[in-house]
Protein backbone atom coordinates (compact mmCIF):
# COMPACT_ATOMS: atom_id res chain seq x y z
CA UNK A 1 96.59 84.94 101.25
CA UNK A 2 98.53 81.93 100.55
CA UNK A 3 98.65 80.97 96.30
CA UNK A 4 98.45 76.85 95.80
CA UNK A 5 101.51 76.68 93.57
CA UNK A 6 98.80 74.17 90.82
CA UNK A 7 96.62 77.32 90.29
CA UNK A 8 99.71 79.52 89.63
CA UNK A 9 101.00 76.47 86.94
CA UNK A 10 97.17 75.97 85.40
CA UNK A 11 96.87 79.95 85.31
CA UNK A 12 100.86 80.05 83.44
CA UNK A 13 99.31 76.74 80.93
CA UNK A 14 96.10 79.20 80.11
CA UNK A 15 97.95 82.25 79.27
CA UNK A 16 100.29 79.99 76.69
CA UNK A 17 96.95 77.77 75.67
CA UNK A 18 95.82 81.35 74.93
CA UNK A 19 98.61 83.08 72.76
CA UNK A 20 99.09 79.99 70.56
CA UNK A 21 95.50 79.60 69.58
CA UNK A 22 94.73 83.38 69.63
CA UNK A 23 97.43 83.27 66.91
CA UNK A 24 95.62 80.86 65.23
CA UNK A 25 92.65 82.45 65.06
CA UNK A 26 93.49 85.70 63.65
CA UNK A 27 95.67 84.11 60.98
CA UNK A 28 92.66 81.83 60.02
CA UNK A 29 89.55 83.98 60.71
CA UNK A 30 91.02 87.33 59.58
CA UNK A 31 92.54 85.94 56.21
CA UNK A 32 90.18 85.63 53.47
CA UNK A 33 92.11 82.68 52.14
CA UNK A 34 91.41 80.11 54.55
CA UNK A 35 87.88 79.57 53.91
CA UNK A 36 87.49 75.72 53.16
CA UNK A 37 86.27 73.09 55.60
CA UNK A 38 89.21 72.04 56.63
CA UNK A 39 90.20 75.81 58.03
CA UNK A 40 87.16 76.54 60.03
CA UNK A 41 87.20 73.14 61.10
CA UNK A 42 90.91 74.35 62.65
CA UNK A 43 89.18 77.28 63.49
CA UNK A 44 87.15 76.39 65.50
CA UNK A 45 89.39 73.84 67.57
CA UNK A 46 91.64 76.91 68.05
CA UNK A 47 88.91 78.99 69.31
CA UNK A 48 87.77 76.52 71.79
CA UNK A 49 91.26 76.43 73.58
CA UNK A 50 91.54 79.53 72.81
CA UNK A 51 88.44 80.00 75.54
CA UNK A 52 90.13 77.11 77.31
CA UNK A 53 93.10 78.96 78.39
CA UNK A 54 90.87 82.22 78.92
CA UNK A 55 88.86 80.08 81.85
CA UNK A 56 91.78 79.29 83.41
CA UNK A 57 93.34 82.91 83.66
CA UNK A 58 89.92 84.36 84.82
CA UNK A 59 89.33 80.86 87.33
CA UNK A 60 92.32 82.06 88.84
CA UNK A 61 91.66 85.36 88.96
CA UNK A 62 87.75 85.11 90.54
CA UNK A 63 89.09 82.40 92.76
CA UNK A 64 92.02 84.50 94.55
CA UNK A 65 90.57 88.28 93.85
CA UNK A 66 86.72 88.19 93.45
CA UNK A 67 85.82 85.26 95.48
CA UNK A 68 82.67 84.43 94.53
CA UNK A 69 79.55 81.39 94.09
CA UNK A 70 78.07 82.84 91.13
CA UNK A 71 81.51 84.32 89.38
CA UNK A 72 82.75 80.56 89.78
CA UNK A 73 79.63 78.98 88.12
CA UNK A 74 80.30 81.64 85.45
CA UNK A 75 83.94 80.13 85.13
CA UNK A 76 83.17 76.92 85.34
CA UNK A 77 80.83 77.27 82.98
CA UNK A 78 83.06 78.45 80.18
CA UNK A 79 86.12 76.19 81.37
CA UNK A 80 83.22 72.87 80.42
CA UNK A 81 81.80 74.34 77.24
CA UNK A 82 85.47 75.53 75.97
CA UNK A 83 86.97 71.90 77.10
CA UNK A 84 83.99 70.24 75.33
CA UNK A 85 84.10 71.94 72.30
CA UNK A 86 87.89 71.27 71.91
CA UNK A 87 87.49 67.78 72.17
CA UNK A 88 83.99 67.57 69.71
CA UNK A 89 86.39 69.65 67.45
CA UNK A 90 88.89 66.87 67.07
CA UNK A 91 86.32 64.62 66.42
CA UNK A 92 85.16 67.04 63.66
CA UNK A 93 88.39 67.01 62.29
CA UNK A 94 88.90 63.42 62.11
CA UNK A 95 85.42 62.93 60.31
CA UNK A 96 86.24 65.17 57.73
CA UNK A 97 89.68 63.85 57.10
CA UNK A 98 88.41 60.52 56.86
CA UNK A 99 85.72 61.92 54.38
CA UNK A 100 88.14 63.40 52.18
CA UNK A 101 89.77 59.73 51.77
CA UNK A 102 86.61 57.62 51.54
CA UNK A 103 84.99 60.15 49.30
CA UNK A 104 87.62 62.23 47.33
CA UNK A 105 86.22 62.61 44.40
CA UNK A 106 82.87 64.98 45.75
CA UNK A 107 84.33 65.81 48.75
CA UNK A 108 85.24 69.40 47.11
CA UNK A 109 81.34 70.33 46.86
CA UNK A 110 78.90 72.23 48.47
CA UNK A 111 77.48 69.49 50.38
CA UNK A 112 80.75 69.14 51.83
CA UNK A 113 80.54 72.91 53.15
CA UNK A 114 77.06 72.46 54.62
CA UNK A 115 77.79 68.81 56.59
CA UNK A 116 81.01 71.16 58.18
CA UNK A 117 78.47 74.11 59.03
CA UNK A 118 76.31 71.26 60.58
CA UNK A 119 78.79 70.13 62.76
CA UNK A 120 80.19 72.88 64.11
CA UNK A 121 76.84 74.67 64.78
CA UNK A 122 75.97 70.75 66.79
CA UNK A 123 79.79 70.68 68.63
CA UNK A 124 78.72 74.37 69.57
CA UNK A 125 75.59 73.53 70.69
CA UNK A 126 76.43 70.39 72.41
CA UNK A 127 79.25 72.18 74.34
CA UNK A 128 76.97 75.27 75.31
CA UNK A 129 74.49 73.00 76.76
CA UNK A 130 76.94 71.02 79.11
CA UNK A 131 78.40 74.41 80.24
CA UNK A 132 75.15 75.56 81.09
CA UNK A 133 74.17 73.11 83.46
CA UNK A 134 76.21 74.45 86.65
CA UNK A 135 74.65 78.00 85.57
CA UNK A 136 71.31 76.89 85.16
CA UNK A 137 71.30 74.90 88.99
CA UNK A 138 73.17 71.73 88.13
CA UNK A 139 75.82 71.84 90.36
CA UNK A 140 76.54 70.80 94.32
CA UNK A 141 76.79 74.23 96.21
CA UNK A 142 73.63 73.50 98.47
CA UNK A 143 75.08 69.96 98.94
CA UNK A 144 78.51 69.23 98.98
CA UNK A 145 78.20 65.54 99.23
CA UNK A 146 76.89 65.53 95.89
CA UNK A 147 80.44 67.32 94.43
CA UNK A 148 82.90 65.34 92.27
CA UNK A 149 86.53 65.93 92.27
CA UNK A 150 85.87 69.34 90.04
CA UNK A 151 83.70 71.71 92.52
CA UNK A 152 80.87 72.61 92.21
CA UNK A 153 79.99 70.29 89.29
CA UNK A 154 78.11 67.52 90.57
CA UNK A 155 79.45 63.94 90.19
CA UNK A 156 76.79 62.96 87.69
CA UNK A 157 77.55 65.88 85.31
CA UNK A 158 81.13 64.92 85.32
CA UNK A 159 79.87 61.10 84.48
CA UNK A 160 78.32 62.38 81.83
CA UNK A 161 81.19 64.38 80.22
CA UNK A 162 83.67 61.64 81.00
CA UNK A 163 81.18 58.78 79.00
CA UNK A 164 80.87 61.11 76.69
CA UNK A 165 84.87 61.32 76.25
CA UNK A 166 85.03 57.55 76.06
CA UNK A 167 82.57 57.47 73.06
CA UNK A 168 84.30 60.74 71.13
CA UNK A 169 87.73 58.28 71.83
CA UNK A 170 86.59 55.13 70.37
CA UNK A 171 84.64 56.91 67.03
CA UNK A 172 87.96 58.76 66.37
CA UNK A 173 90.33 55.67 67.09
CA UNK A 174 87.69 53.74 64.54
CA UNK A 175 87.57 56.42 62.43
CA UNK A 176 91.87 56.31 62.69
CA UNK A 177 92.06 52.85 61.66
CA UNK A 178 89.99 53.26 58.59
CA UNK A 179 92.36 56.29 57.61
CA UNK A 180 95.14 54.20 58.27
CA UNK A 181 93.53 51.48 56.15
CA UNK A 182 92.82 53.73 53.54
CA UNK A 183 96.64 55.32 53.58
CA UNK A 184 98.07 52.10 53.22
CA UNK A 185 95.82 50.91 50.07
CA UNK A 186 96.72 54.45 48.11
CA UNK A 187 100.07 53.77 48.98
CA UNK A 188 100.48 50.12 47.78
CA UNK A 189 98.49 51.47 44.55
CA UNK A 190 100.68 54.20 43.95
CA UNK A 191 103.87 52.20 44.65
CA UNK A 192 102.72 49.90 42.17
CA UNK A 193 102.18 52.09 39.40
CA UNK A 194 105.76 53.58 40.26
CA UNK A 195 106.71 50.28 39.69
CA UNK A 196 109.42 50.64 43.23
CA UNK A 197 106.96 48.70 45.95
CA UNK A 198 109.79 48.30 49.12
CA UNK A 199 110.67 51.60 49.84
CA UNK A 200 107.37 53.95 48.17
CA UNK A 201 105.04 51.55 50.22
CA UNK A 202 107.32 51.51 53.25
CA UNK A 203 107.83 55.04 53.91
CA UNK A 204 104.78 56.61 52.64
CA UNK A 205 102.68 53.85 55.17
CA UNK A 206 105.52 54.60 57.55
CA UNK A 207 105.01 58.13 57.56
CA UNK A 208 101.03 57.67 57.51
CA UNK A 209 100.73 55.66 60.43
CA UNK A 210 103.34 57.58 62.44
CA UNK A 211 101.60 61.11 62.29
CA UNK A 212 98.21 59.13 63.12
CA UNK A 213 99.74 57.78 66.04
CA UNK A 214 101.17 61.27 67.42
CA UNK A 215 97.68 62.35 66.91
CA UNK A 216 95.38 59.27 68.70
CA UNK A 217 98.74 58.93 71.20
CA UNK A 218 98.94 62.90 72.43
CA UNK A 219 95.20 62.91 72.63
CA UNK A 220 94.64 59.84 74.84
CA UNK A 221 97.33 60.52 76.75
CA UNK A 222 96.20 63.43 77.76
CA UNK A 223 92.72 63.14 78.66
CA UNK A 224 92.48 59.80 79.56
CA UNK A 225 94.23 59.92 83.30
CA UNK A 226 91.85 62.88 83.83
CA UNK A 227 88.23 61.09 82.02
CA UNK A 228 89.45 58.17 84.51
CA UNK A 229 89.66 59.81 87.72
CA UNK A 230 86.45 61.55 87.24
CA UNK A 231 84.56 58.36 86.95
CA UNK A 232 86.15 57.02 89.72
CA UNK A 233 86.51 59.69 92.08
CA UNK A 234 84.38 61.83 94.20
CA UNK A 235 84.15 64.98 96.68
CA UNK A 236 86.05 63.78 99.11
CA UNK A 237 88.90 62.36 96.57
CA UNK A 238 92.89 64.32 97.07
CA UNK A 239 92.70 67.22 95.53
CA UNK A 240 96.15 66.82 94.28
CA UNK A 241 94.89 63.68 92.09
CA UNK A 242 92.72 66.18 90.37
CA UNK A 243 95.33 68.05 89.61
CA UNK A 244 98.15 65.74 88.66
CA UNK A 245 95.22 64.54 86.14
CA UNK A 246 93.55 67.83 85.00
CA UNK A 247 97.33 69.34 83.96
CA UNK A 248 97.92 66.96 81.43
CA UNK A 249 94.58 68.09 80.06
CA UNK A 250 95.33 71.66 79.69
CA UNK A 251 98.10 70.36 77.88
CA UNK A 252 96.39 69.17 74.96
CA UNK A 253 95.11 72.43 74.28
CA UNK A 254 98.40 73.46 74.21
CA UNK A 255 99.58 70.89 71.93
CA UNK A 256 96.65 71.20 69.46
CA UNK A 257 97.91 74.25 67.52
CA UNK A 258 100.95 72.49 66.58
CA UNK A 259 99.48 69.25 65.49
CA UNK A 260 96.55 70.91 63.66
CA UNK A 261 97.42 74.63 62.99
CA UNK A 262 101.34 75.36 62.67
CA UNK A 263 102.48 71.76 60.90
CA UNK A 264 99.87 73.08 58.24
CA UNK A 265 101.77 74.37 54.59
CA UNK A 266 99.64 76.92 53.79
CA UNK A 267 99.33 78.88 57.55
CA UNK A 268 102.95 78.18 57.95
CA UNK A 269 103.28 80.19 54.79
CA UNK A 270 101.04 82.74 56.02
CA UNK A 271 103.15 82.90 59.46
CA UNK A 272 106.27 83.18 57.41
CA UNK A 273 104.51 86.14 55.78
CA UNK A 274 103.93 88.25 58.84
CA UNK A 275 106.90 87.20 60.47
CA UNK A 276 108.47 88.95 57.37
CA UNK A 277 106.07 91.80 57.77
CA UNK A 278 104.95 91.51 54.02
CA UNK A 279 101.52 89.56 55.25
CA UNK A 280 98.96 89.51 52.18
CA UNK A 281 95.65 87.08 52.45
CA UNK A 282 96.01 86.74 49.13
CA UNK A 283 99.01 84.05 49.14
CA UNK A 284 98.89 81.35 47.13
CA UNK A 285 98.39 78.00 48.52
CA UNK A 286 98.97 75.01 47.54
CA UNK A 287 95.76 72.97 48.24
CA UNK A 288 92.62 73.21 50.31
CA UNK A 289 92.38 69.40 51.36
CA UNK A 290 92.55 68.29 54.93
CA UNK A 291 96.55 67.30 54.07
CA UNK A 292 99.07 66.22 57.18
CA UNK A 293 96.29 63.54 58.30
C-alpha cells in the first residue's frame, strides 16, 4: 500500500508532541513539589498534547494497519477531546495568570486551589463531551455529503469547535491586554520608587510585552489557518488544504512545553537534576506564582 507522505510527517509531529509533554508530565505529576495551581494548570496542558500526539501515532496506525469505521471514530475521538483540552488549557492558564496580577494579595489561598480544580474538571469535561460526539453517532459515515474537511466529523461539529476557538482567542487576547496593562503599571511604580524611570520602565515593559506576544503570536498562528478553513470548507474541499492547515496545529502542541513547561525556573531546575542523575522532589524552589507570564 502506498503511505501519503502528510500522514508519515503528522505521525513523526505526534511521536515528538509526545516525548516532550510525556516529559513534562512525569517531572510535574510524579514530583511532590509541584503541587500549586500554576503546576497542574501546566499539567494538565501537557497531558492534553501529550494525548494529542498519542492520536496521531495510533490515527496512523488504525488508518494504514487496522482499517477500520469504528477504530477511526475511536481516534478521532481522542484526537478532538485531546486538541480541545489543549487549547481550554491555555485559556486556563491565562485566567490564572491574570488572577495572580489583579488579585495578588489572596491569590495564594485556598479559594485559589478550588477555582483551578473547577476549571480543569469543566476544560475536562467540556473536551470529553466534544470527543464524544463522533462516538456517540455524530459524525457523516452514513452520509458523506454531510463530512467537513476532517472525516467523518460532520461539518456542523467542526463549526462548533472552530466558534468555539474564536471565543477561547478573543477572552485570552482580552485577558492579554489587561496583563499587559497591569505589567506596565507595576513597572512604572516600581521604576519610580527606584527612582531610574527610562531604562527600569523600558525594559521591564519591554520584556513584558515581548513574552506576551510570543505567547498570543505562536498560538494564533497556529490555529488560526486551520479554525479558518474549517468554517469555510467542506467534504469536497483539497485534502491537501487540510493538511497544509492542520500541521501548523500539531505544532502548537509541540511548542507548548517550551513556552509553558521548560522556560519555567523551578522544572528547569528539576530537569537539571535528573539530567545530573541526583533528581530529589524535594528541591528548593524559588516561588510558586504563575512567573514568565
Amino acid at each position: 500500500f502506498a503511505l501519503n507522505p502528510w500522514d508519515v510527517i503528522l505521525c513523526i509531529s505526534g511521536t515528538i508532541i509526545s516525548c516532550e509533554n510525556a516529559i513534562v508530565v512525569v517531572v510535574i505529576f510524579y514530583s511532590p513539589a509541584f503541587r500549586a495551581p500554576m503546576f497542574l494548570l501546566i499539567g494538565s496542558l501537557a497531558t492534553a498534547d501529550l494525548l494529542a500526539g498519542l492520536g496521531l501515532i495510533l490515527h496512523f496506525a488504525f488508518v494504514y494497519f487496522i482499517p477500520s469505521e469504528a477504530v477511526s471514530l475511536l481516534t478521532v475521538g481522542l484526537l478532538v477531546t485531546s486538541f480541545t483540552a489543549s487549547v481550554s488549557s491555555l485559556l486556563t492558564i491565562t485566567i490564572d495568570r491574570y488572577l495572580s496580577l489583579y488579585n495578588a494579595l489572596t491569590y495564594y489561598s485556598e479559594r485559589t486551589v478550588t477555582r483551578t480544580y473547577i476549571m480543569l474538571i469543566l476544560t475536562w469535561g467540556a473536551s470529553i463531551c466534544y470527543g464524544l460526539l463522533p462516538v456517540m453517532g455524530w459524525n457523516c459515515l452514513k452520509e458523506p455529503s454531510a463530512c467537513s474537511i476532517v472525516k467523518p466529523l460532520m461539518k456542523n461539529h467542526l463549526i462548533i469547535l472552530s466558534v468555539s476557538f474564536f471565543m477561547v482567542f478573543a477572552a485570552m487576547l482580552q485577558l492579554y491586554v489587561q496583563i499587559c496593562k497591569i505589567i506596565c503599571r507595576h513597572a512604572h511604580q516600581i521604576a519610580i520608587q527606584r527612582h531610574f524611570l527610562a531604562t527600569s520602565h523600558y525594559v521591564t515593559t519591554r520584556k513584558g510585552i515581548a513574552t506576551l506576544a510570543v505567547i498570543l503570536g505562536t498560538f494564533a498562528s497556529c490555529w488560526l489557518p486551520f479554525a479558518v478553513y474549517c468554517l469555510l470548507g467542506d467534504h469536497s474541499s483539497p485534502t491537501l488544504y487540510t493538511y497544509l492547515t492542520l500541521l501548523p496545529a500539531t505544532y502548537n502542541s509541540m511548542l507548548n512545553p517550551v513556552i509553558y513547561a521548560f522556560r519555567n525556573q523551578e522544572i528547569q531546575k528539576v530537569l537539571w537534576a535528573v539530567c545530573c542523575g541526583c533528581f530529589s522532589s524535594t528541591l528548593p524552589f524559588r516561588s510558586h506564582s504563575p512567573s514568565d507570564v
